[in-house]
Protein backbone atom coordinates (compact mmCIF):
# COMPACT_ATOMS: atom_id res chain seq x y z
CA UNK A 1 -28.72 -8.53 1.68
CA UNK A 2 -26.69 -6.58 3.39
CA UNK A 3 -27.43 -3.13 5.99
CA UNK A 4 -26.40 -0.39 4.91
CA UNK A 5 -24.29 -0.12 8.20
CA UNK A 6 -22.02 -2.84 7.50
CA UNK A 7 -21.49 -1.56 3.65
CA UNK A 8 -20.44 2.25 5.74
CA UNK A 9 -18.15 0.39 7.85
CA UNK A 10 -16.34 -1.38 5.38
CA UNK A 11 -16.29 2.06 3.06
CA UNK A 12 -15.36 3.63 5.94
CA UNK A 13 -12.36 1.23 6.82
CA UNK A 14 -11.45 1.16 3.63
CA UNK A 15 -10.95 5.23 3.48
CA UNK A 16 -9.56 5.13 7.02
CA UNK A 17 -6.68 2.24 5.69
CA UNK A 18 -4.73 5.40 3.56
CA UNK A 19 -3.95 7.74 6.79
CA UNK A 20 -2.99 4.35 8.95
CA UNK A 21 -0.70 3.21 5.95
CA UNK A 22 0.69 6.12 5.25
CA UNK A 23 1.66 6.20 9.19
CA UNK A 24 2.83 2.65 9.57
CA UNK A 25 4.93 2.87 6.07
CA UNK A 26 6.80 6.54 7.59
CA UNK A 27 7.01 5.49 11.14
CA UNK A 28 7.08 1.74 10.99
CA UNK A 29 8.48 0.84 7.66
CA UNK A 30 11.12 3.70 7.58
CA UNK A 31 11.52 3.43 11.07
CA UNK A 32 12.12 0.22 13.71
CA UNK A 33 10.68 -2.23 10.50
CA UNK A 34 13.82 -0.96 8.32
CA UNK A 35 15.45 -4.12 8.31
CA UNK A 36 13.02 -5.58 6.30
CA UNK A 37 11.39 -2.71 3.92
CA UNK A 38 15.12 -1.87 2.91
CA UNK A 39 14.78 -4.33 0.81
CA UNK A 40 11.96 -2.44 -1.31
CA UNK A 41 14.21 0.59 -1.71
CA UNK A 42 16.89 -1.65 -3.70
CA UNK A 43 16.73 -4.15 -6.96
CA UNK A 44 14.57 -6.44 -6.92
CA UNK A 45 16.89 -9.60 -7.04
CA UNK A 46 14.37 -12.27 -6.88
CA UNK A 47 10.95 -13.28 -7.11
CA UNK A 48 10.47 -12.11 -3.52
CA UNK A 49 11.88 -9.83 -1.08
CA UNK A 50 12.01 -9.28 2.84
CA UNK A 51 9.83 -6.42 2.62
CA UNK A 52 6.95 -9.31 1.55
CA UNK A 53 6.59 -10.09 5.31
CA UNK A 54 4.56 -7.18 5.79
CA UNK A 55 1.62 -7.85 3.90
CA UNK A 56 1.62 -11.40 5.42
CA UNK A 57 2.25 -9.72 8.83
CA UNK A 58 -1.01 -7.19 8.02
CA UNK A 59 -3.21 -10.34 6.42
CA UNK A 60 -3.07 -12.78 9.71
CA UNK A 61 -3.86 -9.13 11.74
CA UNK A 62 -7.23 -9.36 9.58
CA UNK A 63 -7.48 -12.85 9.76
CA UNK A 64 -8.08 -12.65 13.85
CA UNK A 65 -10.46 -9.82 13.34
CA UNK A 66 -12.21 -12.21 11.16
CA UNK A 67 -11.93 -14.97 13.83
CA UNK A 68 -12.99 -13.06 16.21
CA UNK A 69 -15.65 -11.33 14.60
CA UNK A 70 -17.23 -14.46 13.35
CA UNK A 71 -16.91 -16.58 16.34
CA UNK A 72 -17.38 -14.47 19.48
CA UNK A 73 -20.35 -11.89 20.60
CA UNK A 74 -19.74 -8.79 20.52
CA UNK A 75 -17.20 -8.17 17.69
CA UNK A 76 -19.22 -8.44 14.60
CA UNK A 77 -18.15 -5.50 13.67
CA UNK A 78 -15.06 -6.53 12.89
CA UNK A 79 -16.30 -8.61 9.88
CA UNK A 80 -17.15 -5.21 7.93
CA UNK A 81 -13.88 -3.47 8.56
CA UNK A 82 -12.03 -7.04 7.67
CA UNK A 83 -13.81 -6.56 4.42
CA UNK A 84 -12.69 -3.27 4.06
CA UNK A 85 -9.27 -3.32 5.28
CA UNK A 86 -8.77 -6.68 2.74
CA UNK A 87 -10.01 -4.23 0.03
CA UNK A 88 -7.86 -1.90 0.68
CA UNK A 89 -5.54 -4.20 0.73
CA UNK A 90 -6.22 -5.86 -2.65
CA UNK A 91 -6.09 -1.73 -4.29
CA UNK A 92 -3.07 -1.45 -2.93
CA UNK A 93 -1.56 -4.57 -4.54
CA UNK A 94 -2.94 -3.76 -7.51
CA UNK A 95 -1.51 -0.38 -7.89
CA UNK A 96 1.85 -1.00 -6.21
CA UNK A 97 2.98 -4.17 -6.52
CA UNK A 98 0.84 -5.14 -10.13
CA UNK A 99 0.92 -1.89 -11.90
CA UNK A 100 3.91 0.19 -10.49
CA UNK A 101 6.44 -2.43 -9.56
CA UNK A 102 5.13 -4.92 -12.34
CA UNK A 103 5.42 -8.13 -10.89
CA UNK A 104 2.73 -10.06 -12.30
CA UNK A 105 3.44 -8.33 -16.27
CA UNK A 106 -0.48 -7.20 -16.36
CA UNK A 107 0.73 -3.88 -17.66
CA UNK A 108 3.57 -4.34 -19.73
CA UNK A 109 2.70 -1.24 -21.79
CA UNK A 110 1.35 1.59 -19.10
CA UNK A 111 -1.62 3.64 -19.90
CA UNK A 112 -3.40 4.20 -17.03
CA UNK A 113 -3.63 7.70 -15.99
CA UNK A 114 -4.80 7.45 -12.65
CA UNK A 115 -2.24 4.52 -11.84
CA UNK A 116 0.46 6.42 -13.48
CA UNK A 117 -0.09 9.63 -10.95
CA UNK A 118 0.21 7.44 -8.48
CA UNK A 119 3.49 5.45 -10.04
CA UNK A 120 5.17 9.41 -10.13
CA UNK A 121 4.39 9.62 -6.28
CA UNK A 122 5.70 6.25 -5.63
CA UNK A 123 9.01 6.80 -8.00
CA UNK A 124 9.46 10.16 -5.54
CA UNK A 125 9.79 8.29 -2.84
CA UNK A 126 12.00 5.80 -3.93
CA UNK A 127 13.97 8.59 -4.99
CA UNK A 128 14.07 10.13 -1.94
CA UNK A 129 13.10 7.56 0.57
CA UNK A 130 10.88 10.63 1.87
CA UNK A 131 7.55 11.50 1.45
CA UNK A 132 5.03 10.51 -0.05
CA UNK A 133 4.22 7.49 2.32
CA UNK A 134 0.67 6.82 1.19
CA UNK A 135 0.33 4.78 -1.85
CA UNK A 136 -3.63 5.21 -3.34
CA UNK A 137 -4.05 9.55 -2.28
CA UNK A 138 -0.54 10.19 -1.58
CA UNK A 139 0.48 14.20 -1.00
CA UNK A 140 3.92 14.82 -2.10
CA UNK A 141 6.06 17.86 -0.98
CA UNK A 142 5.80 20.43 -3.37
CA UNK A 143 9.44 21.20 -2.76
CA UNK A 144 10.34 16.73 -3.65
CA UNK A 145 7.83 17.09 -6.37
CA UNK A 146 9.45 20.18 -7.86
CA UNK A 147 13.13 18.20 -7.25
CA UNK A 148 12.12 15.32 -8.87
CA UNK A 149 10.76 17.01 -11.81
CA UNK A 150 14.55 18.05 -12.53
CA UNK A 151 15.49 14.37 -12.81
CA UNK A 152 14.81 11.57 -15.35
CA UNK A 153 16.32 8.87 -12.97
CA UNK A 154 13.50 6.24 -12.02
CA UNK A 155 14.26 3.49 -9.25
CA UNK A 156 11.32 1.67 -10.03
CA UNK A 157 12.57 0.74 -13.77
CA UNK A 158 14.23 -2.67 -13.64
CA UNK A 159 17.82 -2.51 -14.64
């Protein structure tokens, strides 16, 4: 069974993931990692797109936390917040790529509330390649939220 410290460290990672996304998506992502999210903010022409590398990029970071944790004294702790961080991860998936972007057709017909807040917030920042940055509590701009609200265009609906 396991302590109830290493169930509060994964919770715990797993809360702290939304702030650290949020940061690496505005300052990494929209900043010197462009080059390869640009291709996020555009159709989708294929089955995959540069801006794939990143969750790659974020999995083998988590896979030597793992290693580490596993194999040397001193860093169990990492195992917890690996578990975390890799839950996070899978949410996110879920909810962006699955159910907002539909790339594996599990939702064809949308009826999730929860997931459909969250598909608004995401469509606002394609339209505005602004805030919000954070995908599962994202905080729009009242002012982009109120600007979006006078538009029916959606950038997330396939062509």
């Amino acid at each position: 069974m396991l302590a109830p410290t290493t169930i509060l460290i994964a919770i715990v990672a797993f809360v702290m993931m939304e702030p650290l996304t949020a940061a690496i998506h505005r300052w990494v992502m929209h900043g010197i990692g462009e080059f390869l999210h640009r291709s996020h903010h555009r159709p989708m022409l294929q089955r995959f797109e540069a801006n794939d590398w990143y969750p790659v990029m974020f999995a083998a970071i988590v896979n030597l936390g793992f290693f580490a944790g596993f194999n040397w004294d001193g860093f169990g702790v990492l195992v917890p917040v690996g578990i975390g961080v890799t839950a996070y991860g899978a949410a996110y998936a879920l909810v962006h790529d699955v159910y907002i972007h539909g790339r594996l057709n599990w939702f064809a017909n949308r009826q999730v509330a929860t997931f459909d807040r969250l598909a608004e917030a995401h469509r606002i920042h394609h339209l505005y390649s602004a805030a919000p940055y954070g995908m599962l509590a994202p905080v729009v701009p009242a002012a982009l939220r109120e600007r979006a609200g006078h538009t029916t265009r959606n950038p997330l609906v396939k062509a």
